[in-house]
PDB file of N, CA and C in Angstrom:
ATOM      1  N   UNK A   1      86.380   5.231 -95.341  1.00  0.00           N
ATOM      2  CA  UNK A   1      86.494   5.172 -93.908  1.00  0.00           C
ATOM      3  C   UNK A   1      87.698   4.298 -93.571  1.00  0.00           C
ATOM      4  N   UNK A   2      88.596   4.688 -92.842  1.00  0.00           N
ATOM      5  CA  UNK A   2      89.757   3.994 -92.243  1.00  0.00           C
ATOM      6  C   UNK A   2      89.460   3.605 -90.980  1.00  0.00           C
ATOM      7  N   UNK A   3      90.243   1.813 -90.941  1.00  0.00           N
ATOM      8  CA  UNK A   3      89.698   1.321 -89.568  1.00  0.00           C
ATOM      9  C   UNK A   3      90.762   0.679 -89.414  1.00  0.00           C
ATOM     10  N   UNK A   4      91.606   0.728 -88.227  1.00  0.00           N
ATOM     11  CA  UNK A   4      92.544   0.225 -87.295  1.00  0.00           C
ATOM     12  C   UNK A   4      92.237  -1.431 -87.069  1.00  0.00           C
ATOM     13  N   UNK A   5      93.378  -2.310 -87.303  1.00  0.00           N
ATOM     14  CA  UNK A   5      92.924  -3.665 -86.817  1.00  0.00           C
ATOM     15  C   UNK A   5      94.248  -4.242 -86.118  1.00  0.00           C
ATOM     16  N   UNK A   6      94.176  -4.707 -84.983  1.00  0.00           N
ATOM     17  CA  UNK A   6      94.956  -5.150 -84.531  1.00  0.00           C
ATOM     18  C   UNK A   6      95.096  -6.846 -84.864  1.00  0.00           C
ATOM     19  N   UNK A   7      96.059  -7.527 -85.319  1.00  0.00           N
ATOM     20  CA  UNK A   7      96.265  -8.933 -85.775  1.00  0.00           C
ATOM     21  C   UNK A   7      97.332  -9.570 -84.872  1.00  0.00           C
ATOM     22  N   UNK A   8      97.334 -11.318 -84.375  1.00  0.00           N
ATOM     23  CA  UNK A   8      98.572 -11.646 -84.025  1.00  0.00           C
ATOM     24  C   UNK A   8      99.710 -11.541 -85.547  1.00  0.00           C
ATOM     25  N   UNK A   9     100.611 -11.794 -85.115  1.00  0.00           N
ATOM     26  CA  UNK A   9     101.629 -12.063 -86.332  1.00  0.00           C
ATOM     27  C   UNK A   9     101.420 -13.305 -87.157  1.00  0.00           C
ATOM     28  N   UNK A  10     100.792 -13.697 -86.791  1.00  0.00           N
ATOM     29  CA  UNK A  10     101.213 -15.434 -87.958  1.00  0.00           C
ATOM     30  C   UNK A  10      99.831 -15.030 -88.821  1.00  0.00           C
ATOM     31  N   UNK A  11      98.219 -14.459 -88.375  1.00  0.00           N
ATOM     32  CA  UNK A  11      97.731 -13.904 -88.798  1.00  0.00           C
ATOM     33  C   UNK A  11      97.564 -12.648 -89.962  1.00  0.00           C
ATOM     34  N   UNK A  12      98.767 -11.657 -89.897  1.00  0.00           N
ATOM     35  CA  UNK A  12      99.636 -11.061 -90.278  1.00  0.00           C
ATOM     36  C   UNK A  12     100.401 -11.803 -91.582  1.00  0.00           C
ATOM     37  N   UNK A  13     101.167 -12.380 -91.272  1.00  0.00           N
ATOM     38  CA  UNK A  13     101.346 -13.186 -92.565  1.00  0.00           C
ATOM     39  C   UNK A  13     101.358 -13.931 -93.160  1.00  0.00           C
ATOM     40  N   UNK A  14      99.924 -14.402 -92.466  1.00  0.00           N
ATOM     41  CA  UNK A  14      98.753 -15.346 -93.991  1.00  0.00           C
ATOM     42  C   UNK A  14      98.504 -14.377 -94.636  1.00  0.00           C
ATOM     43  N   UNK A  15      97.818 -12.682 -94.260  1.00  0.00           N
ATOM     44  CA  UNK A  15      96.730 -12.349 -95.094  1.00  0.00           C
ATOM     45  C   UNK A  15      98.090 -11.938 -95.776  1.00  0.00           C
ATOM     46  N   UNK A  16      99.215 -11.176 -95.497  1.00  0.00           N
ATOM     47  CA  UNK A  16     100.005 -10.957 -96.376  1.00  0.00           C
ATOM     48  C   UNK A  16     100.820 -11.701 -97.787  1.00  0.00           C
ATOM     49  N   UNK A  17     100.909 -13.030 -97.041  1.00  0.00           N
ATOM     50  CA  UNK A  17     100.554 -14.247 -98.061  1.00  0.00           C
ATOM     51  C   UNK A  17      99.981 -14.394 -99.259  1.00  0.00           C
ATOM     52  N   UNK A  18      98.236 -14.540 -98.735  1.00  0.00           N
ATOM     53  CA  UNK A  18      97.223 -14.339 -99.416  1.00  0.00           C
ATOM     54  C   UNK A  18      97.224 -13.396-100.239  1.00  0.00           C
ATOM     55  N   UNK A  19      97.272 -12.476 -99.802  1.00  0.00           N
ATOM     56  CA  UNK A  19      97.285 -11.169-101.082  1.00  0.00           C
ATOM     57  C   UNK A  19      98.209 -11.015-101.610  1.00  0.00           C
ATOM     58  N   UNK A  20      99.707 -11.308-101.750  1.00  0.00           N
ATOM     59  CA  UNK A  20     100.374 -11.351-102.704  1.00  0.00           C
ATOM     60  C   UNK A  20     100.315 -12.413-103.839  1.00  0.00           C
ATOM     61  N   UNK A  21      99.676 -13.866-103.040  1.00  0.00           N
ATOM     62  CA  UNK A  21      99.362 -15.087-104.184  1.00  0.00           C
ATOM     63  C   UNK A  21      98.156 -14.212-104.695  1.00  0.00           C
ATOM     64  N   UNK A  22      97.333 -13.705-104.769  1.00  0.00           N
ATOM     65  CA  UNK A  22      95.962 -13.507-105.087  1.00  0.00           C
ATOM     66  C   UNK A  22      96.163 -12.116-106.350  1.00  0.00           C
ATOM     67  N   UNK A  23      97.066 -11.507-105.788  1.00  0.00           N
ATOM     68  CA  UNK A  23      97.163  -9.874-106.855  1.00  0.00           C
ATOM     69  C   UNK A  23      96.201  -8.839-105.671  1.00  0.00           C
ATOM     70  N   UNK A  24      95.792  -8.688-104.769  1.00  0.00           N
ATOM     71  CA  UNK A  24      94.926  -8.156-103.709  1.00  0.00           C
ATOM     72  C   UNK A  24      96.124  -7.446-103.044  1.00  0.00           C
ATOM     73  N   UNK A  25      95.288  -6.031-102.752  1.00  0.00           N
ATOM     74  CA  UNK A  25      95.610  -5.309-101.397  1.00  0.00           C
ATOM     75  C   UNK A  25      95.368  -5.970 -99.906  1.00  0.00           C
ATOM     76  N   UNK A  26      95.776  -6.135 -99.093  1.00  0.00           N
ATOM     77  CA  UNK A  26      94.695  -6.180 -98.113  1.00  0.00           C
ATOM     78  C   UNK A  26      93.542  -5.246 -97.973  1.00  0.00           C
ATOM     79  N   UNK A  27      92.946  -4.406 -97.795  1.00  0.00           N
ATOM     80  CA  UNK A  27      92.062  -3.914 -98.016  1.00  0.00           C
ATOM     81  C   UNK A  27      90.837  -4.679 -98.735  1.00  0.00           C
ATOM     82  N   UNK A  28      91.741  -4.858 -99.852  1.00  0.00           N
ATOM     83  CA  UNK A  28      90.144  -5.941-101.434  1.00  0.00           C
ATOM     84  C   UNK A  28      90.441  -7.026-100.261  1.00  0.00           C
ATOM     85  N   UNK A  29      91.340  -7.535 -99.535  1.00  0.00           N
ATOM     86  CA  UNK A  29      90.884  -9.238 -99.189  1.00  0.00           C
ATOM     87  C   UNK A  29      90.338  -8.845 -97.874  1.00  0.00           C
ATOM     88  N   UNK A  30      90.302  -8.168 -96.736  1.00  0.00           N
ATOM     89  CA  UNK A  30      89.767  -8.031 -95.893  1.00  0.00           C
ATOM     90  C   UNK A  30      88.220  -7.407 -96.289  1.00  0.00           C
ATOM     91  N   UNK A  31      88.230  -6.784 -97.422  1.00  0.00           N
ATOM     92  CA  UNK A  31      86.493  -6.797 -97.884  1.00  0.00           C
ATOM     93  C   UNK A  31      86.132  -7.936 -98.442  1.00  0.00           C
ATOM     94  N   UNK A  32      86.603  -8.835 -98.924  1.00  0.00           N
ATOM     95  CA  UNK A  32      86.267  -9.628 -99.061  1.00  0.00           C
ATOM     96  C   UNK A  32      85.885 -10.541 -98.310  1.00  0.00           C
ATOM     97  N   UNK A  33      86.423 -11.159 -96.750  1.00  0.00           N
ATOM     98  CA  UNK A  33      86.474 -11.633 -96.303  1.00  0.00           C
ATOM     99  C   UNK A  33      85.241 -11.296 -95.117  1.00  0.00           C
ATOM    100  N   UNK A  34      85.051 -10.321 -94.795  1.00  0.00           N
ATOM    101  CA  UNK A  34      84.609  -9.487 -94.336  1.00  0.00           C
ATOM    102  C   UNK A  34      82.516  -9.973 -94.957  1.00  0.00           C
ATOM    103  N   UNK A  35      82.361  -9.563 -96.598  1.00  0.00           N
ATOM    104  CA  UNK A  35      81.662 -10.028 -97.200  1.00  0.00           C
ATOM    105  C   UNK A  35      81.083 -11.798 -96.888  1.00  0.00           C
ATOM    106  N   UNK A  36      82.088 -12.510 -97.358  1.00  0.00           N
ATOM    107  CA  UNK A  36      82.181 -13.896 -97.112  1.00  0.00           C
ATOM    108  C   UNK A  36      81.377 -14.414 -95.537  1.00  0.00           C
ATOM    109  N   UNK A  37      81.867 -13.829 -94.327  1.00  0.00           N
ATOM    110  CA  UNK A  37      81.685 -13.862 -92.703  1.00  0.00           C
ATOM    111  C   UNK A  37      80.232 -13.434 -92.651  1.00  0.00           C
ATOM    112  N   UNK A  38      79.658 -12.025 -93.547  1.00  0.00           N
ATOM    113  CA  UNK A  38      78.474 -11.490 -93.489  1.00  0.00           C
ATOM    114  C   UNK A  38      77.055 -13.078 -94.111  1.00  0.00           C
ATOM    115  N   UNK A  39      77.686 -12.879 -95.271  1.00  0.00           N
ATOM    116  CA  UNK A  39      77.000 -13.962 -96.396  1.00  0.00           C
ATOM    117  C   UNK A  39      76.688 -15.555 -95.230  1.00  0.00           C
ATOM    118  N   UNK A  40      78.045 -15.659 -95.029  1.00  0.00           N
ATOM    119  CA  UNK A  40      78.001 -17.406 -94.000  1.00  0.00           C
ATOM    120  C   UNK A  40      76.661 -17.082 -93.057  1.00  0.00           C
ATOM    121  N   UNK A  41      77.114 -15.985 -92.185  1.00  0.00           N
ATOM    122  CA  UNK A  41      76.009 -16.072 -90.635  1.00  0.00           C
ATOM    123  C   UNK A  41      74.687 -15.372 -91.375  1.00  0.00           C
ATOM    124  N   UNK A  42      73.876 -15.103 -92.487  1.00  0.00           N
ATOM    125  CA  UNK A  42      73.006 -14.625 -93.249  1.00  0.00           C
ATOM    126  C   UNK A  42      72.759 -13.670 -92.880  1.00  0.00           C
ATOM    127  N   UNK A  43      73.697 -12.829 -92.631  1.00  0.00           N
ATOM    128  CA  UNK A  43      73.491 -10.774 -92.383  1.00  0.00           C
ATOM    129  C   UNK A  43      73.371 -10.296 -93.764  1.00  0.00           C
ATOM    130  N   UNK A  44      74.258 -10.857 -94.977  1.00  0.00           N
ATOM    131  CA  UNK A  44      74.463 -10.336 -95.976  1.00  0.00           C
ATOM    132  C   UNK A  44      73.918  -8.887 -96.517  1.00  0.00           C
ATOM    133  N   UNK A  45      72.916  -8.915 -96.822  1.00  0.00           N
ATOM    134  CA  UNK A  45      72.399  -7.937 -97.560  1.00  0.00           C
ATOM    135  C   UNK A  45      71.492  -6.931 -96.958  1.00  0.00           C
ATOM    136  N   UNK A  46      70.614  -7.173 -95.775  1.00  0.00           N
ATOM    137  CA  UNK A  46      69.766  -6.645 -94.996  1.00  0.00           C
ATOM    138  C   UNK A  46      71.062  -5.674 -94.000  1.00  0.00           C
ATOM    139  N   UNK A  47      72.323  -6.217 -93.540  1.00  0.00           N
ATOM    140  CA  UNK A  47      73.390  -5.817 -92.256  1.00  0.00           C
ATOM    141  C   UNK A  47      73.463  -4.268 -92.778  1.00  0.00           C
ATOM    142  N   UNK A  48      73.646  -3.563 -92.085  1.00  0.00           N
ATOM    143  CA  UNK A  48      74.066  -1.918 -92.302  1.00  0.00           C
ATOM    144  C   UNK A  48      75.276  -1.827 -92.919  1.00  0.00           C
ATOM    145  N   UNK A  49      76.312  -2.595 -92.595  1.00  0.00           N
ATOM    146  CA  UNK A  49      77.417  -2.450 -93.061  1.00  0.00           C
ATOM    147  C   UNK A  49      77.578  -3.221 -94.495  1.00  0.00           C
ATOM    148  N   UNK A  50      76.775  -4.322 -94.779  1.00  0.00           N
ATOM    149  CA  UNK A  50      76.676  -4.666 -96.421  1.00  0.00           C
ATOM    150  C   UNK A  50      76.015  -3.314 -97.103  1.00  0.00           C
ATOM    151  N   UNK A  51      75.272  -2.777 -96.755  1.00  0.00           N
ATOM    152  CA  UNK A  51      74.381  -1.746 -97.342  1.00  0.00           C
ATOM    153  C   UNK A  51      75.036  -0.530 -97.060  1.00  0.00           C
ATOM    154  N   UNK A  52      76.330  -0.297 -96.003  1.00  0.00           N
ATOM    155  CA  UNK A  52      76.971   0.662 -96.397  1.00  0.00           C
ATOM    156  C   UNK A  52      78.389   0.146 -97.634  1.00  0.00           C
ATOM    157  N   UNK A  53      78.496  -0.887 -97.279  1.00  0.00           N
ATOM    158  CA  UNK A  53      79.962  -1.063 -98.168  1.00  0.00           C
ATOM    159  C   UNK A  53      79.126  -0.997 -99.783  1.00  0.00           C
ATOM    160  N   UNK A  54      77.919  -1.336-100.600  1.00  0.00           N
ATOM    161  CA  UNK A  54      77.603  -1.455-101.429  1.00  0.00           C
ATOM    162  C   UNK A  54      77.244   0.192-101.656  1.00  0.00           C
ATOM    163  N   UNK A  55      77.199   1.041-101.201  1.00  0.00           N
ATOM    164  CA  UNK A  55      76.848   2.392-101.506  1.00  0.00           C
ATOM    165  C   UNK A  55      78.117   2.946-101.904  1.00  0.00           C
ATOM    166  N   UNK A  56      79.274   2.885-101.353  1.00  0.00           N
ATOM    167  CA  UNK A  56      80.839   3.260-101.766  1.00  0.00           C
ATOM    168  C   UNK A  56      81.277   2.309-102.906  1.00  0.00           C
ATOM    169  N   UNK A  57      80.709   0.888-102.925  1.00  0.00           N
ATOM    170  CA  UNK A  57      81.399   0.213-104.006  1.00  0.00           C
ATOM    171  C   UNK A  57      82.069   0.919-105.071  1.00  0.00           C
ATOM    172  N   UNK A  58      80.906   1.721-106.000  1.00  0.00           N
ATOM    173  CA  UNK A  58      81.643   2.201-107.507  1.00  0.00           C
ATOM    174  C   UNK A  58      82.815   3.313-107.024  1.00  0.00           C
ATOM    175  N   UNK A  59      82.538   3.764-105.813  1.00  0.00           N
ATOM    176  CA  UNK A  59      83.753   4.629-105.727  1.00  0.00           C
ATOM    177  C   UNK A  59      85.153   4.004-105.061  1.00  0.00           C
ATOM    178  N   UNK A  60      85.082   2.806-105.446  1.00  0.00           N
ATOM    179  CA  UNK A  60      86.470   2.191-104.626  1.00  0.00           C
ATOM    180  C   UNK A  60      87.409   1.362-106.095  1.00  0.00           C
ATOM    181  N   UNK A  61      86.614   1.792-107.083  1.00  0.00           N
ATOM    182  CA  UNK A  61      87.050   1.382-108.508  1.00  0.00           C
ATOM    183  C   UNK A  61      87.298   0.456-108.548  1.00  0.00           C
ATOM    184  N   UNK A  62      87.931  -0.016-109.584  1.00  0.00           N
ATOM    185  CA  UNK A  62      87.592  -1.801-110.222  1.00  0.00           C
ATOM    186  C   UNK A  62      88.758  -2.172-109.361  1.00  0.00           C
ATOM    187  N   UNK A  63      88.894  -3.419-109.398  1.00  0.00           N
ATOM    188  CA  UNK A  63      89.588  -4.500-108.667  1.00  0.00           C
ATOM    189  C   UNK A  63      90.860  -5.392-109.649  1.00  0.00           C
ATOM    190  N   UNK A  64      92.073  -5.487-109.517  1.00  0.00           N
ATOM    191  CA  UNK A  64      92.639  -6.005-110.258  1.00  0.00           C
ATOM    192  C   UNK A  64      92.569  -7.069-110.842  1.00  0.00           C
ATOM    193  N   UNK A  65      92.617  -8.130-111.516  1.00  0.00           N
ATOM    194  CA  UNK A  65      92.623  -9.549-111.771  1.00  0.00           C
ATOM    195  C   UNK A  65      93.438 -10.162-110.710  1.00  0.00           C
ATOM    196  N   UNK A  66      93.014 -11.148-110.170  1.00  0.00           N
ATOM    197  CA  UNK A  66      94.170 -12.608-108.837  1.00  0.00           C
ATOM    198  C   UNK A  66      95.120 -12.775-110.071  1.00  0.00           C
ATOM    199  N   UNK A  67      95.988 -13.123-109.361  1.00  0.00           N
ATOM    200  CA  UNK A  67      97.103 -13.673-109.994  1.00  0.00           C
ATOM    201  C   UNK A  67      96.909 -15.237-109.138  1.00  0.00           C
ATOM    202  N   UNK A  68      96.782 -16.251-110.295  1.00  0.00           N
ATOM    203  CA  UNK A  68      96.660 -17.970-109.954  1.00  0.00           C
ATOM    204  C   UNK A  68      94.822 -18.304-108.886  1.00  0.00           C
ATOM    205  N   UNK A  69      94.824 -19.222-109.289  1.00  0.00           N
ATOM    206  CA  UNK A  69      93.021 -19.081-108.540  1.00  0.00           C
ATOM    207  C   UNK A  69      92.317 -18.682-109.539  1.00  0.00           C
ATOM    208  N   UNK A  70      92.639 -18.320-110.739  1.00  0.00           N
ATOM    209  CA  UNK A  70      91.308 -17.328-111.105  1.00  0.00           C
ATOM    210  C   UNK A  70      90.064 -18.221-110.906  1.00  0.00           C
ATOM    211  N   UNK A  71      90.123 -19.392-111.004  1.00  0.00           N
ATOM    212  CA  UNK A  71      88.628 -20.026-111.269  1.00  0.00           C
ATOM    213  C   UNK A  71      87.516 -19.864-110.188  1.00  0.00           C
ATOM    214  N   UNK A  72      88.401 -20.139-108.919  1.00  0.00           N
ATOM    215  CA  UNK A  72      87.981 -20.382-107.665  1.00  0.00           C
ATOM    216  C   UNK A  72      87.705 -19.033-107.045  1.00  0.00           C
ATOM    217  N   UNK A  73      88.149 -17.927-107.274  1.00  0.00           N
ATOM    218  CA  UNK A  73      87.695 -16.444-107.256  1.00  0.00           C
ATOM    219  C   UNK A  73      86.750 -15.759-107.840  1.00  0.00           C
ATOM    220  N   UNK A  74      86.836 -16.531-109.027  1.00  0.00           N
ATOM    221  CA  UNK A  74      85.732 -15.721-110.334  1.00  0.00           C
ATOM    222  C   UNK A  74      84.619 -16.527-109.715  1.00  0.00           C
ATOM    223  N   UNK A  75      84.258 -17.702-109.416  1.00  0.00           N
ATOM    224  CA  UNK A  75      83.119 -18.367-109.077  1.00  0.00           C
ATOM    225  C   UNK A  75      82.249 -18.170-107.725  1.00  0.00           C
ATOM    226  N   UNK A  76      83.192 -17.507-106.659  1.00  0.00           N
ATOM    227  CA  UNK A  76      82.942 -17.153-105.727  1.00  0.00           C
ATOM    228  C   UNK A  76      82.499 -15.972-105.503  1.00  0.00           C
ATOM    229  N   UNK A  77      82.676 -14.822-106.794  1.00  0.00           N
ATOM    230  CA  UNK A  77      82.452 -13.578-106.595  1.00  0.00           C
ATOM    231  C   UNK A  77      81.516 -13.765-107.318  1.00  0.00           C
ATOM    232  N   UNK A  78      80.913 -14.411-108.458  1.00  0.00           N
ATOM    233  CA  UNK A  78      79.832 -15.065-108.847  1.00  0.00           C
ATOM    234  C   UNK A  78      78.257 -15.151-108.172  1.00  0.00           C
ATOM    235  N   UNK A  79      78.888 -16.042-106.992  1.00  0.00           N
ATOM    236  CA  UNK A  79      78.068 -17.031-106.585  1.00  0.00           C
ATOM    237  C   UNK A  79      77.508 -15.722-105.551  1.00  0.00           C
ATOM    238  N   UNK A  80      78.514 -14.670-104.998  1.00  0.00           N
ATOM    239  CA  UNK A  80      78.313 -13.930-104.558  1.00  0.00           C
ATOM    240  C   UNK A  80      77.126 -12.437-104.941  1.00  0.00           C
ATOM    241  N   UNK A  81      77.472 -12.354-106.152  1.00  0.00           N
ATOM    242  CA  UNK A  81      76.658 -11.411-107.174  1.00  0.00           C
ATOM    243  C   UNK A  81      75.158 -12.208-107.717  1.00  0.00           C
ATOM    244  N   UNK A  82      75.566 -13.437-107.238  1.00  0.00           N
ATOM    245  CA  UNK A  82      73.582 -13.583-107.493  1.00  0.00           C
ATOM    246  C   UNK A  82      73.195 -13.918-106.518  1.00  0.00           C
ATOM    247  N   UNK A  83      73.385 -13.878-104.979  1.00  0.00           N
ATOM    248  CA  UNK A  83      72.927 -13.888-103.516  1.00  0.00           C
ATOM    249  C   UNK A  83      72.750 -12.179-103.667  1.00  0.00           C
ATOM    250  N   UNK A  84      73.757 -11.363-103.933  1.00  0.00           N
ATOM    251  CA  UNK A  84      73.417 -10.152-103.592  1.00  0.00           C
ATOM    252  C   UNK A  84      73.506  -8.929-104.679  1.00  0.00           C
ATOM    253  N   UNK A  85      72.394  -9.218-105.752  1.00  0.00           N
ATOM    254  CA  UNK A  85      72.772  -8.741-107.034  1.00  0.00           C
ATOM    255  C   UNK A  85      72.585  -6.930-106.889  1.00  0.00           C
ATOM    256  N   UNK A  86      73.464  -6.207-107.661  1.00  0.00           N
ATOM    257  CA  UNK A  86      73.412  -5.071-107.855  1.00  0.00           C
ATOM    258  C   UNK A  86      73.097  -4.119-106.865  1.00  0.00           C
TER     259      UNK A  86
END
């Protein structure tokens, strides 16, 4: 599903920022982030839209390795996979 987002500019290029320090599309960091916002306000796993993004998961194929961060990424996607396992 494709979705239109309108951003200011300085907004614009953090995430562009971000995802070039990281090895990320925007796309992987706006799901990510996206994830993260769900998890904080405790929609996580019950929200329609966690339970739709987890039904497409295997079809959005694996995810590259971050480039720098790995620790702080790997632990977070972690910490993430045992709040909302499988």
């Amino acid at each position: 599903m494709a979705i239109s987002a309108r951003m200011n500019p300085r907004l614009q290029l953090a995430l562009t920022r971000y995802c070039r320090a990281h090895g990320l599309s925007k796309t992987q960091a706006l799901e990510r982030g996206v994830s993260l916002l769900l998890s904080a306000e405790g929609e996580g796993e019950g929200h329609p839209a966690y339970t739709a993004y987890r039904r497409i998961k295997p079809q959005l194929g694996s995810e590259p390795e971050p480039r720098g961060r790995l620790e702080s990424i790997a632990s977070m996607k972690r910490r993430l996979d045992e709040k909302y396992p499988g």
